[in-house]
N, C-alpha and C. Protein backbone atom coordinates (compact mmCIF):
# COMPACT_ATOMS: atom_id res chain seq x y z
N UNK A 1 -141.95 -16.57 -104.44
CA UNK A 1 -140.56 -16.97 -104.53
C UNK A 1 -139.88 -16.71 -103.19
N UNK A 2 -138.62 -17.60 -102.85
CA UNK A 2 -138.58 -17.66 -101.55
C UNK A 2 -136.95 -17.58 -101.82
N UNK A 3 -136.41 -16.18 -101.18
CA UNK A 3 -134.72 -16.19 -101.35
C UNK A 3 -134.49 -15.92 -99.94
N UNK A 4 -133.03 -16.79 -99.33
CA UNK A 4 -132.62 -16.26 -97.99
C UNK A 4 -131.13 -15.49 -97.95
N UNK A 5 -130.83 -15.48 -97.00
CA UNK A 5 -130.30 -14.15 -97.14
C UNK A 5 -128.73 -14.37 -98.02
N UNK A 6 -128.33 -15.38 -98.01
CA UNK A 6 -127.28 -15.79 -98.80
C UNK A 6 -127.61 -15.26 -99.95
N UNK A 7 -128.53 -15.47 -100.90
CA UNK A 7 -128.96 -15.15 -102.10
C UNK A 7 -128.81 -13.85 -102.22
N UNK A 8 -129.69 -12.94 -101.44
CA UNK A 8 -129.59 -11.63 -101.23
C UNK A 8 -128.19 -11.36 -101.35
N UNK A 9 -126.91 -11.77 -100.71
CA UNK A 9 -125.81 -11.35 -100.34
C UNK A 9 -124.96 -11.25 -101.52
N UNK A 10 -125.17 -12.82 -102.18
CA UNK A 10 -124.65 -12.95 -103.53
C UNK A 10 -125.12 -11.93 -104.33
N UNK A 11 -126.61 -11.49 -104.77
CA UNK A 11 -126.61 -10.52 -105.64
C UNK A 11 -126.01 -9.24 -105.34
N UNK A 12 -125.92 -8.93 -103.93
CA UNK A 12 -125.20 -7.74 -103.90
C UNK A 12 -123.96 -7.62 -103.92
N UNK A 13 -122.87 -8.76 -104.47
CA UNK A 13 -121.49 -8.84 -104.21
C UNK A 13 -121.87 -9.05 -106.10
N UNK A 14 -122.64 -10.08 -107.06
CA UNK A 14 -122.30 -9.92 -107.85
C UNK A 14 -123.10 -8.42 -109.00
N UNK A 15 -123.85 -7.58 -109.05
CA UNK A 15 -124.27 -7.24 -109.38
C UNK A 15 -123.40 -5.58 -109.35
N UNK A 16 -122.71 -5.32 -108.39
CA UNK A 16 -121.92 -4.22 -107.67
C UNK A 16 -120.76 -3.96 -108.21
N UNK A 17 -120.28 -4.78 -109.36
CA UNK A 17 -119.32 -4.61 -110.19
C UNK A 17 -119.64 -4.01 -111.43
N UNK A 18 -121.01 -4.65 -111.94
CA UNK A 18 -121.48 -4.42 -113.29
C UNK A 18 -121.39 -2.72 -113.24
N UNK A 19 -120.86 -1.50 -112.84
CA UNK A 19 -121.56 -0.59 -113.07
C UNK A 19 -119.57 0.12 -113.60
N UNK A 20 -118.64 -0.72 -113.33
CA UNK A 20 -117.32 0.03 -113.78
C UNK A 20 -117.13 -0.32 -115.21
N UNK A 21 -117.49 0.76 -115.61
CA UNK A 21 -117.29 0.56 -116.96
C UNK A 21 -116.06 0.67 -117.91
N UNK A 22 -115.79 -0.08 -119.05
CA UNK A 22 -114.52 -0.81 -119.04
C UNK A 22 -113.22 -1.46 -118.00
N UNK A 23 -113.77 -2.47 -117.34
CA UNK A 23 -113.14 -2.60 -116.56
C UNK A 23 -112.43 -3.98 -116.59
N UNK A 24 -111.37 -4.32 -116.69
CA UNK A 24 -110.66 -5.53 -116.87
C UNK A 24 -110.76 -6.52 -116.18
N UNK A 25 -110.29 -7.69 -116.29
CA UNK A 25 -110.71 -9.04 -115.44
C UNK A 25 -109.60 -8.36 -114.12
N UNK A 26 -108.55 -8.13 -114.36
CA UNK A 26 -107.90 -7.84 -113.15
C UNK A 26 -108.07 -6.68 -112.45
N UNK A 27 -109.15 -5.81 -112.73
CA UNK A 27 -109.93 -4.83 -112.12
C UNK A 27 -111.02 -5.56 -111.16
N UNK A 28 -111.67 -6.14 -111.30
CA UNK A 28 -112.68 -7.15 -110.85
C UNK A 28 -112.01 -7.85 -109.76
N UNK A 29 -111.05 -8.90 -110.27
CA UNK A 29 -109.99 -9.08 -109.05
C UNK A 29 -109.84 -8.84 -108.01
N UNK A 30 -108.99 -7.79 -108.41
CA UNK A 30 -108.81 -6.41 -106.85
C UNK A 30 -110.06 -5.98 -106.35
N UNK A 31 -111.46 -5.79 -106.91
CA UNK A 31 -112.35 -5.74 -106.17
C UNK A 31 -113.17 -6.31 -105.35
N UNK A 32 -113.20 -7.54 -106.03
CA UNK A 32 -113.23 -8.53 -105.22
C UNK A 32 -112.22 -9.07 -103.66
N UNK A 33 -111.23 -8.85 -103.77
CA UNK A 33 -110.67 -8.66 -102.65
C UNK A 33 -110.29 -7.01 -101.75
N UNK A 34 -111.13 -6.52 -102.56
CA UNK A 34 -110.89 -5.04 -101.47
C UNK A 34 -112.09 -4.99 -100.85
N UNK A 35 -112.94 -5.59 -101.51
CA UNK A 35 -114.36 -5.68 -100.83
C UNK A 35 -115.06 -7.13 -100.01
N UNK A 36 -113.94 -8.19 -99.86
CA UNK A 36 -113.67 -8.95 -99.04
C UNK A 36 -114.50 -8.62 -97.44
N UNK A 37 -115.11 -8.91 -97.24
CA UNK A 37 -115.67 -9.40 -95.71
C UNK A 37 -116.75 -8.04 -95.25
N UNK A 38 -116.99 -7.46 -96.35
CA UNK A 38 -118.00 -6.24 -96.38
C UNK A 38 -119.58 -6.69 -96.07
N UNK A 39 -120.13 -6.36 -95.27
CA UNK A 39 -121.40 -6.38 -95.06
C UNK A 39 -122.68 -5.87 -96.42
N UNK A 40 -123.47 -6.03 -96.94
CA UNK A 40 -123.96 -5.57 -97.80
C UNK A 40 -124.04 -3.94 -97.55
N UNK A 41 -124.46 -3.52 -96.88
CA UNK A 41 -124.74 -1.92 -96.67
C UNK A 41 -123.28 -1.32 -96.66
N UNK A 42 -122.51 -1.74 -96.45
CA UNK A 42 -120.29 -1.64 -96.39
C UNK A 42 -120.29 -1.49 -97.75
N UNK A 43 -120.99 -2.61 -98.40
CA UNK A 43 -120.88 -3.01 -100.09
C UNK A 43 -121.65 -1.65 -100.80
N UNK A 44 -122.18 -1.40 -100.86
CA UNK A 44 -123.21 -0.33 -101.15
C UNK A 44 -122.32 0.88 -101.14
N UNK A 45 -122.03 0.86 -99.92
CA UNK A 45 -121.00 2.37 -99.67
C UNK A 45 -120.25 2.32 -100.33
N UNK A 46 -118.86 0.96 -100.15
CA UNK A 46 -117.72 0.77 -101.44
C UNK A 46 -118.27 1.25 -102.86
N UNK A 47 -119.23 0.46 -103.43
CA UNK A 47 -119.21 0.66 -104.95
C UNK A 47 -119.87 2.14 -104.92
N UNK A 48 -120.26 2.78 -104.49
CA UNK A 48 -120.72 4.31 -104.54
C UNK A 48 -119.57 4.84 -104.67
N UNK A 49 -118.78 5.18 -103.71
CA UNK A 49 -117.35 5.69 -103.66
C UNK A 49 -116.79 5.51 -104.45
N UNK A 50 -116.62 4.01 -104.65
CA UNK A 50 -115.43 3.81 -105.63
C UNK A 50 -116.07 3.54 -107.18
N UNK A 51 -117.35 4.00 -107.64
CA UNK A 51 -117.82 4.43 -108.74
C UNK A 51 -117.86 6.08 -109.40
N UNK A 52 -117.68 6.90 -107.99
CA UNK A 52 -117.80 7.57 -108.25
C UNK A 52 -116.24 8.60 -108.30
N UNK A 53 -115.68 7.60 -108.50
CA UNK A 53 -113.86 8.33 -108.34
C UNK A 53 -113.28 7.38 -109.20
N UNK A 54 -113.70 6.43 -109.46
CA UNK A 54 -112.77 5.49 -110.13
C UNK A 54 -112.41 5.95 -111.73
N UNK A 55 -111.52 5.81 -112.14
CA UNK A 55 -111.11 6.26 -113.59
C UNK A 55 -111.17 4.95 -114.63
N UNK A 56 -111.78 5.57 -115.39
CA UNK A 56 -111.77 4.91 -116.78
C UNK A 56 -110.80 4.95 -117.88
N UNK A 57 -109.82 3.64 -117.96
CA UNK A 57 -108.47 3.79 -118.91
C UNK A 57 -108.85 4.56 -120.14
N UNK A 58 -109.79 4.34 -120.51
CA UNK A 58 -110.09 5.19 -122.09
C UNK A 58 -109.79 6.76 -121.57
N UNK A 59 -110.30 7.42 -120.59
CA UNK A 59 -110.47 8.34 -119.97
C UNK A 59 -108.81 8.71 -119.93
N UNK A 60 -107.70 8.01 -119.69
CA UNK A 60 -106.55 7.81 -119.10
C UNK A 60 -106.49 8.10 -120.42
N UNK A 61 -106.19 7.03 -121.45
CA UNK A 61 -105.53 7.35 -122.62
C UNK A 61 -105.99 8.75 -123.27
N UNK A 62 -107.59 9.01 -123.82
CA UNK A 62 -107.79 10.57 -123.90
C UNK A 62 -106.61 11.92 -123.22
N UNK A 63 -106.86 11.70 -122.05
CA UNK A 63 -105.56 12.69 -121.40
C UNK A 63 -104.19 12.50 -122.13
N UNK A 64 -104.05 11.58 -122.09
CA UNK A 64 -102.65 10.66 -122.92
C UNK A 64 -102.14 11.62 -123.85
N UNK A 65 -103.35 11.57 -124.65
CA UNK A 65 -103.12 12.03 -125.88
C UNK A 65 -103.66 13.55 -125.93
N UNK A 66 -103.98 14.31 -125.28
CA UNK A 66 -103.55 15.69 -125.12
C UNK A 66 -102.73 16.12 -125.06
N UNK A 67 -101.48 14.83 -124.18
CA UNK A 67 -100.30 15.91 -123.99
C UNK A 67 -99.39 16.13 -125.47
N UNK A 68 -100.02 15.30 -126.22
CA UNK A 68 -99.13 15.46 -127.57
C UNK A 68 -99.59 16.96 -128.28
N UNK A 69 -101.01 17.64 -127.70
CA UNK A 69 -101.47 18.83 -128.01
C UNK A 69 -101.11 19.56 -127.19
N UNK A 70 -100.49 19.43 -126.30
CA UNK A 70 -99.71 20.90 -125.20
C UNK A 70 -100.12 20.52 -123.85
N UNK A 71 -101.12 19.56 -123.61
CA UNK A 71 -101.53 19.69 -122.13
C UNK A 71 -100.94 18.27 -121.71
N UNK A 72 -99.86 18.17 -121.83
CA UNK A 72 -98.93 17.14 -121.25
C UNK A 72 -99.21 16.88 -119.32
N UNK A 73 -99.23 16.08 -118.93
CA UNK A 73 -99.27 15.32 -117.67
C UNK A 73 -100.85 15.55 -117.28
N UNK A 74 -101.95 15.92 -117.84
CA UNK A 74 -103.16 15.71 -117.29
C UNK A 74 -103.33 14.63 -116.55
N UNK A 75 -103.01 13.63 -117.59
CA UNK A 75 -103.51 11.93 -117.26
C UNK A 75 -103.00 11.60 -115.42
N UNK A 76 -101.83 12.55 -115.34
CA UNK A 76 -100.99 12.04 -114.00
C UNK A 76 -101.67 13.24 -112.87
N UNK A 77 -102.10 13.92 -113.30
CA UNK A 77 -103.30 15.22 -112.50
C UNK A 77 -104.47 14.07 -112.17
N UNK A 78 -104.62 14.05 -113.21
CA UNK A 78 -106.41 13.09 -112.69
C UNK A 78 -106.00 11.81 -112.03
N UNK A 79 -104.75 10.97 -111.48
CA UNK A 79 -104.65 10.29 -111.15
C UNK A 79 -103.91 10.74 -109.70
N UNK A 80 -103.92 11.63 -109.12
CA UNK A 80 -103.38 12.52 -107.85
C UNK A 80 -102.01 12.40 -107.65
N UNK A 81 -101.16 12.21 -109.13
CA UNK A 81 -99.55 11.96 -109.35
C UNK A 81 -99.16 13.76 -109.19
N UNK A 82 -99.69 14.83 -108.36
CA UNK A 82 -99.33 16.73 -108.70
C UNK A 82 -98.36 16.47 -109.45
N UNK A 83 -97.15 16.40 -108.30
CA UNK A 83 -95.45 16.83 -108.82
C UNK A 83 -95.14 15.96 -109.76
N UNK A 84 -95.30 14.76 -110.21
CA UNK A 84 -95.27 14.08 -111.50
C UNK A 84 -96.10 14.74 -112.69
N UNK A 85 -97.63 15.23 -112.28
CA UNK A 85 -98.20 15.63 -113.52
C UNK A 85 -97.57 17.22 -113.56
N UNK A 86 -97.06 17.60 -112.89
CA UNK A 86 -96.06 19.12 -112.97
C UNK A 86 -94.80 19.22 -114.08
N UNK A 87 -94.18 17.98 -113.64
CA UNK A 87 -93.20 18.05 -114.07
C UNK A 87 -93.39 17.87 -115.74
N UNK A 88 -94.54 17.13 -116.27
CA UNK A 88 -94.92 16.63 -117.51
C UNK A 88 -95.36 17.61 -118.25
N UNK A 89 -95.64 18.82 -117.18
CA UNK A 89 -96.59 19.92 -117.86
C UNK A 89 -95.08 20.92 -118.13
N UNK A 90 -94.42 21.05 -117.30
CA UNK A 90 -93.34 22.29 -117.63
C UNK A 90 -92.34 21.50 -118.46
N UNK A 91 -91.98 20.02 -118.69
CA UNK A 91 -90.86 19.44 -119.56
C UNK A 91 -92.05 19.35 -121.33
N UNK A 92 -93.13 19.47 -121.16
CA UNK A 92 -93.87 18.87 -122.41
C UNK A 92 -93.90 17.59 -122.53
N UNK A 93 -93.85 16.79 -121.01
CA UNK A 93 -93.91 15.28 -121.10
C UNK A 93 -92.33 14.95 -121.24
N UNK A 94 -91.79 15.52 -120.54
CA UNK A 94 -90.10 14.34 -120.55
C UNK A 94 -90.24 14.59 -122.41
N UNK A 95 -89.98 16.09 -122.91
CA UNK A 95 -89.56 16.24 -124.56
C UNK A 95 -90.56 14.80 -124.97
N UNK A 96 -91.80 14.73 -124.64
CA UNK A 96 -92.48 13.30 -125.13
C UNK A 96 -92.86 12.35 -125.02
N UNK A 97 -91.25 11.81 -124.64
CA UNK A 97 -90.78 10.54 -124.36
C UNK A 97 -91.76 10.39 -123.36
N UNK A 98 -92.20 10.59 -121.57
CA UNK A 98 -92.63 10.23 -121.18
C UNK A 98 -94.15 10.16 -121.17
N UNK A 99 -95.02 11.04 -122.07
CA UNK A 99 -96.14 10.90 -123.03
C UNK A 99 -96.24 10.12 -123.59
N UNK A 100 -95.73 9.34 -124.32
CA UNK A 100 -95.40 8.27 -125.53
C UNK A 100 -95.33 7.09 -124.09
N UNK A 101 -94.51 7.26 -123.83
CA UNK A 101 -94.64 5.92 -123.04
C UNK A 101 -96.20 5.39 -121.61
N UNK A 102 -96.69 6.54 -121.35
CA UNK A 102 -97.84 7.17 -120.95
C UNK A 102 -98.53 6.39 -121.91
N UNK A 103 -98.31 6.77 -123.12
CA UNK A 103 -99.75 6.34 -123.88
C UNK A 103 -99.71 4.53 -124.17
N UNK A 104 -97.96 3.75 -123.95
CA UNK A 104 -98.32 2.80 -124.01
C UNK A 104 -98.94 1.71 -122.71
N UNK A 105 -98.62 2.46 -121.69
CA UNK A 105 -99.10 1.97 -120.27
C UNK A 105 -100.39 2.60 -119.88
N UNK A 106 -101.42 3.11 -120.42
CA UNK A 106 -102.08 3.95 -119.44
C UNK A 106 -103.33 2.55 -119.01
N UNK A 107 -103.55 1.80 -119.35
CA UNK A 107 -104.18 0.88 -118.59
C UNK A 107 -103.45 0.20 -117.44
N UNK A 108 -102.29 0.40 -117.41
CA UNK A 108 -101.44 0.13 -116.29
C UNK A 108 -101.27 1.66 -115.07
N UNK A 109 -101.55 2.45 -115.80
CA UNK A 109 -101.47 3.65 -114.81
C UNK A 109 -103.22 3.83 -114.38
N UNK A 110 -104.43 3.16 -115.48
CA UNK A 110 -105.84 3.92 -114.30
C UNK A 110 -105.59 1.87 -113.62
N UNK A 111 -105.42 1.55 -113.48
CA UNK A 111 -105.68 -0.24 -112.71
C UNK A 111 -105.02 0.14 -111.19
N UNK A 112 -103.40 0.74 -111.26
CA UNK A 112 -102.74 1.60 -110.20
C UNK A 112 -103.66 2.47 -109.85
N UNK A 113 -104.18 3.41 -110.05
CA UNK A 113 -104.92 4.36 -109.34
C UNK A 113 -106.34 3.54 -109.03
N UNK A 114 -107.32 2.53 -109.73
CA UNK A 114 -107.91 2.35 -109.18
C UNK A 114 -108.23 1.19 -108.39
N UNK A 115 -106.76 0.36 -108.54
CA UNK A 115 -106.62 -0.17 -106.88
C UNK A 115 -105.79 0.40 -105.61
N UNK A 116 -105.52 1.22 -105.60
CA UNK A 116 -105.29 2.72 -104.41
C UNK A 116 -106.91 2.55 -104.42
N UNK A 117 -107.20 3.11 -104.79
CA UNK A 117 -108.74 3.47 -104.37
C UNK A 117 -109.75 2.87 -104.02
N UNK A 118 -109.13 1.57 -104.72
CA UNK A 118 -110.54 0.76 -103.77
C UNK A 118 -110.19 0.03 -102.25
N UNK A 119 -108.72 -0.01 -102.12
CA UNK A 119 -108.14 -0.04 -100.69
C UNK A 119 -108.83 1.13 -99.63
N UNK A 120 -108.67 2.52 -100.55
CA UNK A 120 -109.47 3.63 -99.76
C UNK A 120 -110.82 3.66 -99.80
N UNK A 121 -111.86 2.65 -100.55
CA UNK A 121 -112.88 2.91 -100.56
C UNK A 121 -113.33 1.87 -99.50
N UNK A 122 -112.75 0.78 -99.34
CA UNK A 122 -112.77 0.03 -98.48
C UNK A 122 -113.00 0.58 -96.63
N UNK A 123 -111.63 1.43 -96.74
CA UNK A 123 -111.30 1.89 -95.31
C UNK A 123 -112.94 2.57 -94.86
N UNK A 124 -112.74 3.33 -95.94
CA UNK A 124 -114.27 4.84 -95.88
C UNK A 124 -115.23 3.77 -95.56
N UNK A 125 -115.89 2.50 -96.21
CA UNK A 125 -116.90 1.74 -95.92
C UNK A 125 -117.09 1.55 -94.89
N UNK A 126 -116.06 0.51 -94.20
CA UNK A 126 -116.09 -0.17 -93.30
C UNK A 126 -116.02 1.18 -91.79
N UNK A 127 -115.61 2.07 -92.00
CA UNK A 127 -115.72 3.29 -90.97
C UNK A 127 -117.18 3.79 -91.10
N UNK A 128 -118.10 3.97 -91.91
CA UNK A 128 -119.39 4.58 -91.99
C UNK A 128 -120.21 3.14 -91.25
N UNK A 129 -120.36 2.12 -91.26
CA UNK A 129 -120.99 1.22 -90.84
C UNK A 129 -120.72 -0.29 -89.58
């Protein structure tokens, strides 16, 4: 069998997504354009990095819903929000309210954190190679 290097290139642009698990069409998206003009070995580095930091909304909502058990603003800790996840921890979540509303956005709060990150996983790539 005879593949040239295009082929090669394609599998490594499409295959490099399959590994974010639950990840939305508009997750894919943004990766696709953060990983825009990456060399395969660039590509390699990106999805390492940004597999290995990227957050999983289920993951997001879980936290979510701790804070209704006392550990209010985790979700905004694991997303590098400190003084936001501070403030959630000493109010008990905004008396809730901002828990509750947390729990109806949190696929909107890990998509925010993990397109920050794949902008930064980008930078890190393209500097190693």
């Amino acid at each position: 069998m005879i593949t040239n290097k295009s082929d090669t290139k394609m599998d490594a642009y499409q295959y490099s997504y399959t590994n974010a698990t639950g990840a939305t069409m508009e997750e894919y998206s943004f990766l696709h354009h953060a990983s825009a003009g990456l060399s395969q070995n660039q590509m390699q580095t990106f999805m390492l990095v940004y597999n290995s930091r990227r957050k999983n909304p289920n993951d997001i909502l879980l936290a979510t819903l701790l804070g209704f058990l006392g550990l209010a603003g985790l979700q905004r800790f694991m997303t590098r929000q400190y003084i936001l996840g501070g403030l959630y921890l000493i109010t008990f979540g905004f008396f809730g309210i901002g828990t509750l509303i947390d729990l109806v956005t949190y696929k909107g709060i890990a998509n925010d954190y993990n397109r920050h990150l794949a902008y930064e996983c980008y930078h890190i790539a393209r500097m190693n190679n």
